[in-house]
PDB file of N, CA and C in Angstrom:
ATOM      1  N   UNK A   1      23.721 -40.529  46.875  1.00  0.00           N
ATOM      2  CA  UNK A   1      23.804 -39.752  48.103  1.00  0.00           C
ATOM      3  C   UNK A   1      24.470 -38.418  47.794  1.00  0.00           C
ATOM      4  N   UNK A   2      23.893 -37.041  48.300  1.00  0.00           N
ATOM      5  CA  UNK A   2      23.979 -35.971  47.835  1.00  0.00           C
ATOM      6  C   UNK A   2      24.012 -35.278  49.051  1.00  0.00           C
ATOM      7  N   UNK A   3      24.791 -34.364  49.458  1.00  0.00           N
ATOM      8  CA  UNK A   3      24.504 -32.930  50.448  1.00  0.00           C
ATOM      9  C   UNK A   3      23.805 -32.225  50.166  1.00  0.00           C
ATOM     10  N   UNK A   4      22.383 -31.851  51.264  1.00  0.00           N
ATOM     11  CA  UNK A   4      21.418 -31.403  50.709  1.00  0.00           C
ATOM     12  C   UNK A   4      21.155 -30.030  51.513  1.00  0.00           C
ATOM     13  N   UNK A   5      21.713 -28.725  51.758  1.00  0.00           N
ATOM     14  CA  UNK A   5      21.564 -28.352  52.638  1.00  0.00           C
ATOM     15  C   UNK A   5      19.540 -27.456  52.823  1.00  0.00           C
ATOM     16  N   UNK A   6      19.331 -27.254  53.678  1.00  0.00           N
ATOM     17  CA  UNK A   6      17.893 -26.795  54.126  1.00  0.00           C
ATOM     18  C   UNK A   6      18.076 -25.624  54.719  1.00  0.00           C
ATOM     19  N   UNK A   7      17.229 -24.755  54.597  1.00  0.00           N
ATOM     20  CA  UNK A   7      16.419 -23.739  55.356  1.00  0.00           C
ATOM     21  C   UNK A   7      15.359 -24.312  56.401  1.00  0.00           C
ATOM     22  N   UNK A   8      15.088 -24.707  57.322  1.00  0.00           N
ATOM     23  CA  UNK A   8      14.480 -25.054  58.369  1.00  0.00           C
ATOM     24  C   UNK A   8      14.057 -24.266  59.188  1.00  0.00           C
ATOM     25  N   UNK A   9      13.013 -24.603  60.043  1.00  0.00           N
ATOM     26  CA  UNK A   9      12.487 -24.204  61.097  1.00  0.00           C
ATOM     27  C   UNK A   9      11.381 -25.250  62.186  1.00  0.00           C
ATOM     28  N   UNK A  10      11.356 -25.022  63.575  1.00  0.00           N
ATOM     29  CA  UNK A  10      10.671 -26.046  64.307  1.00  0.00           C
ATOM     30  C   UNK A  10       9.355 -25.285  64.513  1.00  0.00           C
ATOM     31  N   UNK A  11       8.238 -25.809  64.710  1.00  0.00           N
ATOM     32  CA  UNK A  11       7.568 -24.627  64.853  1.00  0.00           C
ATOM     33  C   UNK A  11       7.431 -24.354  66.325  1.00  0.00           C
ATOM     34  N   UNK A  12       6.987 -23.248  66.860  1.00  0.00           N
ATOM     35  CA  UNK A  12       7.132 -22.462  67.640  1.00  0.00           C
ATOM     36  C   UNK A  12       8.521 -22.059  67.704  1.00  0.00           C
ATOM     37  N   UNK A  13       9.725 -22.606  67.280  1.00  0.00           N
ATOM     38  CA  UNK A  13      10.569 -21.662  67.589  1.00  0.00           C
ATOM     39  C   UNK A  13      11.110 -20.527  66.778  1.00  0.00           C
ATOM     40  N   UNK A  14      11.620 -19.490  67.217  1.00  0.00           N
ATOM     41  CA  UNK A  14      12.206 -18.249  66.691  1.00  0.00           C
ATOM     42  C   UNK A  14      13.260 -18.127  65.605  1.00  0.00           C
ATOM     43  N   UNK A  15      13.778 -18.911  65.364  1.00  0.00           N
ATOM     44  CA  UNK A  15      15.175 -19.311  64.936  1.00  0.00           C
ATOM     45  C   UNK A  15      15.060 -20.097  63.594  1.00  0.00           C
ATOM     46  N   UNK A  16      15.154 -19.590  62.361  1.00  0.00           N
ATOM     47  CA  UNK A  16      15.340 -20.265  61.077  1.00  0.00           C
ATOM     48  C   UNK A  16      16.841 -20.558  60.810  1.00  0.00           C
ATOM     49  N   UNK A  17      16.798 -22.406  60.713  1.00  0.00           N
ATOM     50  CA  UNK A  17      18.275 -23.201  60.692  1.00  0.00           C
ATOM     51  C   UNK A  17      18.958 -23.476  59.447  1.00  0.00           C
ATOM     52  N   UNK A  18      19.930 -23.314  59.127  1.00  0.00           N
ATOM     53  CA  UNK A  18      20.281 -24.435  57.952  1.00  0.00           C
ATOM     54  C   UNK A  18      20.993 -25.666  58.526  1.00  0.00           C
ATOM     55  N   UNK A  19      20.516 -26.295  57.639  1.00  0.00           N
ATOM     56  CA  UNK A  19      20.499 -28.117  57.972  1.00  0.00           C
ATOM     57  C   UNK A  19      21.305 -29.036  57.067  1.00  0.00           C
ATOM     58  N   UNK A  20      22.368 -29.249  57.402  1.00  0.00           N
ATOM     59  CA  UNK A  20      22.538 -30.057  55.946  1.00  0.00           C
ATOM     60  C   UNK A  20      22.310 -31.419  56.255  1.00  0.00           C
ATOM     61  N   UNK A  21      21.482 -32.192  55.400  1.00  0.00           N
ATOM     62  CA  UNK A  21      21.256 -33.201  55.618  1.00  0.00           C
ATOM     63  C   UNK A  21      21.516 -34.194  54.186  1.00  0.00           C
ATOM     64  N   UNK A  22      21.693 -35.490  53.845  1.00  0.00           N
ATOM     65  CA  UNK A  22      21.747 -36.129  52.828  1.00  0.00           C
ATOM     66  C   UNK A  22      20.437 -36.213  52.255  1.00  0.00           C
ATOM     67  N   UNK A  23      20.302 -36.057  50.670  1.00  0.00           N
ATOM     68  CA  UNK A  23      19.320 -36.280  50.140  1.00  0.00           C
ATOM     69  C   UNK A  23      18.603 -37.472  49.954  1.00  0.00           C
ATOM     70  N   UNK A  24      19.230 -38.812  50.568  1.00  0.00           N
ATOM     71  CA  UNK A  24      18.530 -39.936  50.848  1.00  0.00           C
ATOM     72  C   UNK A  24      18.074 -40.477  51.970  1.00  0.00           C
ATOM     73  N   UNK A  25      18.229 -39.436  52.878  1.00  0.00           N
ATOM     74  CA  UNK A  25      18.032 -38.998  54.440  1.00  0.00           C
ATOM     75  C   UNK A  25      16.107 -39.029  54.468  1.00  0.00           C
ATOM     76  N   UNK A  26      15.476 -39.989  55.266  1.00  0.00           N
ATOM     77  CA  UNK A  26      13.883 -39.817  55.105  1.00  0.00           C
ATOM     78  C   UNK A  26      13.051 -38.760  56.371  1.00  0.00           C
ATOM     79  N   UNK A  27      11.927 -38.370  55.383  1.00  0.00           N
ATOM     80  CA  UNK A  27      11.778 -37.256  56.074  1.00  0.00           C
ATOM     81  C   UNK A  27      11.829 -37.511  57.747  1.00  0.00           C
ATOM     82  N   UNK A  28      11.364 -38.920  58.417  1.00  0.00           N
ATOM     83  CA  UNK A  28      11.399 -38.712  59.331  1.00  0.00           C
ATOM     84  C   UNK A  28      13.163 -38.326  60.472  1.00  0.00           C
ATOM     85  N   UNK A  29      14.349 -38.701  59.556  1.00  0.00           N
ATOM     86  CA  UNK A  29      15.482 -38.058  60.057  1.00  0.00           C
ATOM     87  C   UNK A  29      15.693 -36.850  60.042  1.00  0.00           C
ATOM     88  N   UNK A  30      15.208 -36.425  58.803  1.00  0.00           N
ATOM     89  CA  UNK A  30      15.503 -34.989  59.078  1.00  0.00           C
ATOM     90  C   UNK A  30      14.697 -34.072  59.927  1.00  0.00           C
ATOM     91  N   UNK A  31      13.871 -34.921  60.115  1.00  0.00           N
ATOM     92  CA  UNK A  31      12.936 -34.437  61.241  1.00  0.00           C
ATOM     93  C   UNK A  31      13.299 -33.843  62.424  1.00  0.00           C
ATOM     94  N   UNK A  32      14.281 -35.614  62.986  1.00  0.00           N
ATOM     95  CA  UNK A  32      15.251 -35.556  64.057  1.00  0.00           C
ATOM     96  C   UNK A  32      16.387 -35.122  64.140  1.00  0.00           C
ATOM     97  N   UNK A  33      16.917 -34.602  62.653  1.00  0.00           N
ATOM     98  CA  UNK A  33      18.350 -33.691  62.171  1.00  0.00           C
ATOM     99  C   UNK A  33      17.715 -32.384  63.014  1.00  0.00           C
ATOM    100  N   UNK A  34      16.495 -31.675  62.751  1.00  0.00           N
ATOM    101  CA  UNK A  34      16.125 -30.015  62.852  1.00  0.00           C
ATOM    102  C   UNK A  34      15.874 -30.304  64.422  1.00  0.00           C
ATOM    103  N   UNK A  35      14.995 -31.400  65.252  1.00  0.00           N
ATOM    104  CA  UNK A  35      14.742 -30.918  66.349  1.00  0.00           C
ATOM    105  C   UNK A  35      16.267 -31.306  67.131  1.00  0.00           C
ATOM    106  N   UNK A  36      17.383 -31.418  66.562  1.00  0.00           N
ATOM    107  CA  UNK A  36      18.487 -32.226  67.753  1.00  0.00           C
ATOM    108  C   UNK A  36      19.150 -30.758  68.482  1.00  0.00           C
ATOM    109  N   UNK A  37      18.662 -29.236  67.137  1.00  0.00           N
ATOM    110  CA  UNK A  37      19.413 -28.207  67.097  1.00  0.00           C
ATOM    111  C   UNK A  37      18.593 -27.480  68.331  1.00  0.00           C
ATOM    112  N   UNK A  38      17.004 -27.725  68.135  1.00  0.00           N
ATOM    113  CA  UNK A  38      16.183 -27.062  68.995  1.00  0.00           C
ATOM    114  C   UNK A  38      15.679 -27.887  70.435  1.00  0.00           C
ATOM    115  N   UNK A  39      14.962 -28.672  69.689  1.00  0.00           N
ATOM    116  CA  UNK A  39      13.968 -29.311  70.855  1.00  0.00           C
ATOM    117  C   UNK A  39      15.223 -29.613  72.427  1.00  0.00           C
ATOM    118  N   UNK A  40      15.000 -28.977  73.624  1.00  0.00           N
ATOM    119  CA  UNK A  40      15.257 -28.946  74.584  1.00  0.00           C
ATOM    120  C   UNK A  40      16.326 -27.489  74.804  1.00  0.00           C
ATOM    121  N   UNK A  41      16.200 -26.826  73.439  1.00  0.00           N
ATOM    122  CA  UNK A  41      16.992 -25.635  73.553  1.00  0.00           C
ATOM    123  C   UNK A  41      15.836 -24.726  73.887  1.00  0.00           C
ATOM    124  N   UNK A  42      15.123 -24.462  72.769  1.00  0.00           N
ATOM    125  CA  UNK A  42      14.047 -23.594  72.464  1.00  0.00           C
ATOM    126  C   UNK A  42      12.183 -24.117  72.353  1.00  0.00           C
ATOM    127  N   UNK A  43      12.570 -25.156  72.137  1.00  0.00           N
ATOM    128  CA  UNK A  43      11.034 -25.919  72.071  1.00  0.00           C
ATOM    129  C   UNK A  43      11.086 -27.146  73.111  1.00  0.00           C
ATOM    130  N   UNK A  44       9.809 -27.186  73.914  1.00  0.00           N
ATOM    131  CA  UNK A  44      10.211 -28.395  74.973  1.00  0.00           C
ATOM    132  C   UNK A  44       9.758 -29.843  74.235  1.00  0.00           C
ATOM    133  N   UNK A  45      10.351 -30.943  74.230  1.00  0.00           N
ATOM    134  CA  UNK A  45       9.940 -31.795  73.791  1.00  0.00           C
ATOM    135  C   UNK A  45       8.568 -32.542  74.141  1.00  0.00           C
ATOM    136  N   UNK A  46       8.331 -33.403  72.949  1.00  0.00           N
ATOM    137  CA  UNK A  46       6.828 -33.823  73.293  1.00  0.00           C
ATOM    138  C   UNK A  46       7.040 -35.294  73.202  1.00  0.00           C
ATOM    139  N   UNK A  47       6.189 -35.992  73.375  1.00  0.00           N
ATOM    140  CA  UNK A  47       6.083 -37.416  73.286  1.00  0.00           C
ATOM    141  C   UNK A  47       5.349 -37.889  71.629  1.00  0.00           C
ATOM    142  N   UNK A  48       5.369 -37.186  70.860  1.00  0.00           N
ATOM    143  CA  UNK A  48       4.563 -37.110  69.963  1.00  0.00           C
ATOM    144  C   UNK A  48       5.805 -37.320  68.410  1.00  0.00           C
ATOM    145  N   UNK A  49       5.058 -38.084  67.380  1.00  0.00           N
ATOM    146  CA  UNK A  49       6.181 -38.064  66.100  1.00  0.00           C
ATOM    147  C   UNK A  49       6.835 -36.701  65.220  1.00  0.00           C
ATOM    148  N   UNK A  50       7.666 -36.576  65.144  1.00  0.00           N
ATOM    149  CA  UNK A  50       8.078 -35.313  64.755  1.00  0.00           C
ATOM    150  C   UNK A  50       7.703 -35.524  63.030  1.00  0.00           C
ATOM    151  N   UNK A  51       6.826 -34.630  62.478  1.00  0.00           N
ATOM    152  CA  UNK A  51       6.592 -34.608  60.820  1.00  0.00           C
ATOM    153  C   UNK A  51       7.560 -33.859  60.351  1.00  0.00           C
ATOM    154  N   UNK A  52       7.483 -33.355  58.651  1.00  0.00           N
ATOM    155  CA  UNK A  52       8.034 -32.411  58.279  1.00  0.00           C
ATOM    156  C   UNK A  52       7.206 -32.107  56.857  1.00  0.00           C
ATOM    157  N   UNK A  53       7.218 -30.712  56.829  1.00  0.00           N
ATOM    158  CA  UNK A  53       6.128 -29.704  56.023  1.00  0.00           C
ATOM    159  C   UNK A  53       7.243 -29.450  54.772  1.00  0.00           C
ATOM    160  N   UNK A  54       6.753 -29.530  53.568  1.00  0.00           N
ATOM    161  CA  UNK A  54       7.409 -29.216  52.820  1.00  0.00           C
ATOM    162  C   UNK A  54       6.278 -28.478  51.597  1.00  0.00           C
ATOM    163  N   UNK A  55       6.355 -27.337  51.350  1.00  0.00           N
ATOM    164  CA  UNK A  55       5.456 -26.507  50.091  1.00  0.00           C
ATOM    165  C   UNK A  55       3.552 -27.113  50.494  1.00  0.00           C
ATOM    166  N   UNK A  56       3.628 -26.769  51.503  1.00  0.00           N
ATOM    167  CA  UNK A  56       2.019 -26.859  52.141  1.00  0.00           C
ATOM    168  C   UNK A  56       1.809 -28.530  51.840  1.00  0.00           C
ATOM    169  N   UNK A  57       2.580 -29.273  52.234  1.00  0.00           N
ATOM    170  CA  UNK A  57       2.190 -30.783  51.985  1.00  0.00           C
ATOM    171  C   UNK A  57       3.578 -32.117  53.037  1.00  0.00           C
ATOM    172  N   UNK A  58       2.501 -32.420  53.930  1.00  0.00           N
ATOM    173  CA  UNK A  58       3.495 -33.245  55.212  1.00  0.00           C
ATOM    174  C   UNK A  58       3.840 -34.638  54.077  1.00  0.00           C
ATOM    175  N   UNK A  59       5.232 -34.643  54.690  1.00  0.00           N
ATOM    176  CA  UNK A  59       6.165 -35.782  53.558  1.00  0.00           C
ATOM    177  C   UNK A  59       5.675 -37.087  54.390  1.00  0.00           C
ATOM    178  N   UNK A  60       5.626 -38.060  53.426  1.00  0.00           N
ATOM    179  CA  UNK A  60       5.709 -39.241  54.646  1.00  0.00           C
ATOM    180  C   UNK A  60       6.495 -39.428  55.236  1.00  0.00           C
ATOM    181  N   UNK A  61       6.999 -40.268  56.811  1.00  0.00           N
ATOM    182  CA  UNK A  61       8.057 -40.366  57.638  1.00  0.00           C
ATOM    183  C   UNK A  61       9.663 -40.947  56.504  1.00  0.00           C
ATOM    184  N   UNK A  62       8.563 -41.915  56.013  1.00  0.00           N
ATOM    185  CA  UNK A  62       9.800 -43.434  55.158  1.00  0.00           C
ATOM    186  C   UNK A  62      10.323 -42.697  53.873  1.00  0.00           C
ATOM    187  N   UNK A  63       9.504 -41.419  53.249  1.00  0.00           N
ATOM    188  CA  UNK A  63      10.479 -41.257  52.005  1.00  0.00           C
ATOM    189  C   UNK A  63      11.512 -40.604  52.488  1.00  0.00           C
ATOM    190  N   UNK A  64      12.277 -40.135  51.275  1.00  0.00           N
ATOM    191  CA  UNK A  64      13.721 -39.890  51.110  1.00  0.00           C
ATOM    192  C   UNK A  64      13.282 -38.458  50.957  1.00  0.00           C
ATOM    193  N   UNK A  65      13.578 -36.980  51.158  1.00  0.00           N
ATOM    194  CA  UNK A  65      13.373 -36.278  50.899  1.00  0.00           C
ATOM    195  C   UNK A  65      13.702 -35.671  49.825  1.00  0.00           C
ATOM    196  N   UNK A  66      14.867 -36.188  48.888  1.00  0.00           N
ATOM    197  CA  UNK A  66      15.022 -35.980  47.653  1.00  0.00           C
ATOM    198  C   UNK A  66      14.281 -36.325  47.054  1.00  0.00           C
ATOM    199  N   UNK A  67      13.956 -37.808  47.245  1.00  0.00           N
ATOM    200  CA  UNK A  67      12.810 -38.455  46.257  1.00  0.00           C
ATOM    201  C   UNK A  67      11.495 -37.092  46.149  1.00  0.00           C
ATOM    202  N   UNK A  68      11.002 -37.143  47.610  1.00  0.00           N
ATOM    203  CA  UNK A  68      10.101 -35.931  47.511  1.00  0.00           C
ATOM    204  C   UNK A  68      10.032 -34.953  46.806  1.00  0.00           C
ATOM    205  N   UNK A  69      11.021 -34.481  46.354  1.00  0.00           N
ATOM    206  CA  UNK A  69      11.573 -32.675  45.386  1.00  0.00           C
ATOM    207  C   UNK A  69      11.718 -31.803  46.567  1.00  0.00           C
ATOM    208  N   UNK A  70      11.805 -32.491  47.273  1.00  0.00           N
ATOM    209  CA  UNK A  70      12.851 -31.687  48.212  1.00  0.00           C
ATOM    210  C   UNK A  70      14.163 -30.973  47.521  1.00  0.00           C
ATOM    211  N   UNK A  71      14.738 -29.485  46.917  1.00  0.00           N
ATOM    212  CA  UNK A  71      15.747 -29.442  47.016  1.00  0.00           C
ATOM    213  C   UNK A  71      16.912 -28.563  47.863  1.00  0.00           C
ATOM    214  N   UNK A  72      17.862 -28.044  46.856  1.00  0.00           N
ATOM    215  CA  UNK A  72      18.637 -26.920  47.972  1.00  0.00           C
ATOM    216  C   UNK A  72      18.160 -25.943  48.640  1.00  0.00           C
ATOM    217  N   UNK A  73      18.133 -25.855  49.480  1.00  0.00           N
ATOM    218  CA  UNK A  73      17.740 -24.419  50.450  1.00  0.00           C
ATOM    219  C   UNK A  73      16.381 -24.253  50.155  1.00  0.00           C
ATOM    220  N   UNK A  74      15.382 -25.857  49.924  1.00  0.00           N
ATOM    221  CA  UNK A  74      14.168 -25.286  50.176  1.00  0.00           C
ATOM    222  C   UNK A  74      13.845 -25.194  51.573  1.00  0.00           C
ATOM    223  N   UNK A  75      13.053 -24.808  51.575  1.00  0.00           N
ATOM    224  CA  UNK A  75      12.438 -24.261  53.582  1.00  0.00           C
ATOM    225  C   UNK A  75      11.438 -25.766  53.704  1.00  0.00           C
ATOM    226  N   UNK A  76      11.708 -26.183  54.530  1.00  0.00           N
ATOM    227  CA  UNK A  76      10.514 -27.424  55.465  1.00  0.00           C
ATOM    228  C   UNK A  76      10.540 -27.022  56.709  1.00  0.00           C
ATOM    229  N   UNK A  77       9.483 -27.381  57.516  1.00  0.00           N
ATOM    230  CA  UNK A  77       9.202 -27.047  58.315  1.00  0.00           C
ATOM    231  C   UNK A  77       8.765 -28.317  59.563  1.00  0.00           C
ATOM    232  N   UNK A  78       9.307 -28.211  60.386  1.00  0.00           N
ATOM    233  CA  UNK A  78       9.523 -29.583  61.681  1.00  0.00           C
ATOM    234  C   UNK A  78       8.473 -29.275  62.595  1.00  0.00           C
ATOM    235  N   UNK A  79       7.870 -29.902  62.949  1.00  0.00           N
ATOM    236  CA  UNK A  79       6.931 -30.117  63.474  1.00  0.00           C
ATOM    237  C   UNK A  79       6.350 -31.397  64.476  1.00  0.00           C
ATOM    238  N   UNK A  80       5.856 -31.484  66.007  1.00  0.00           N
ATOM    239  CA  UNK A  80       4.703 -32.388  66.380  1.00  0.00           C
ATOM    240  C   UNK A  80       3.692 -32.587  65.687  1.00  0.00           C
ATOM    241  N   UNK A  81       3.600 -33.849  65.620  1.00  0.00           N
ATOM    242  CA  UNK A  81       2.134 -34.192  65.112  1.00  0.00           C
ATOM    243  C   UNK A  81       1.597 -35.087  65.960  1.00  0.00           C
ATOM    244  N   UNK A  82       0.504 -34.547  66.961  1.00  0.00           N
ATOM    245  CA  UNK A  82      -0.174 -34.702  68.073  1.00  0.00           C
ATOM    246  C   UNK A  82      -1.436 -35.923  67.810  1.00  0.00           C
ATOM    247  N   UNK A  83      -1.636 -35.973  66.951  1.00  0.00           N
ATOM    248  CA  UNK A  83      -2.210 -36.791  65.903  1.00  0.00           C
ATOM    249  C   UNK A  83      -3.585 -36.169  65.658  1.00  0.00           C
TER     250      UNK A  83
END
């Protein structure tokens, strides 16, 4: 277990975050780490699973984002996925 901090963003909103999240943290938490900052601030929530974009390729919910090569201050990107 590692401090992993992120460059983030939700999409549609204006506002690029840093996130620190643990590197054994799976993508679908950090999902819910980026929208806890936005969704009902700046983006309205949806009923829909929140993904996350990392170097043009959606992580699965269950990995670890380290496992992924996720590292420091790379940028991912939070997202609905409407299906």
């Amino acid at each position: 277990m590692a401090l992993l901090p992120l460059c983030a963003n939700f999409r549609d909103d204006i506002a690029v975050l840093l996130v620190a999240v643990d590197d054994q943290d799976t993508a679908e938490t950090v999902g819910q780490k980026i929208a806890a900052h936005v969704v009902g601030h700046r983006v309205a929530a949806a009923p829909w699973p929140i993904r996350i974009r990392h170097q043009g390729r959606i992580l699965p919910p269950g990995q670890p984002v380290g496992e992924a090569g996720v590292g420091p201050l790379d940028h991912v990107e939070a997202f609905y996925d409407a299906g």
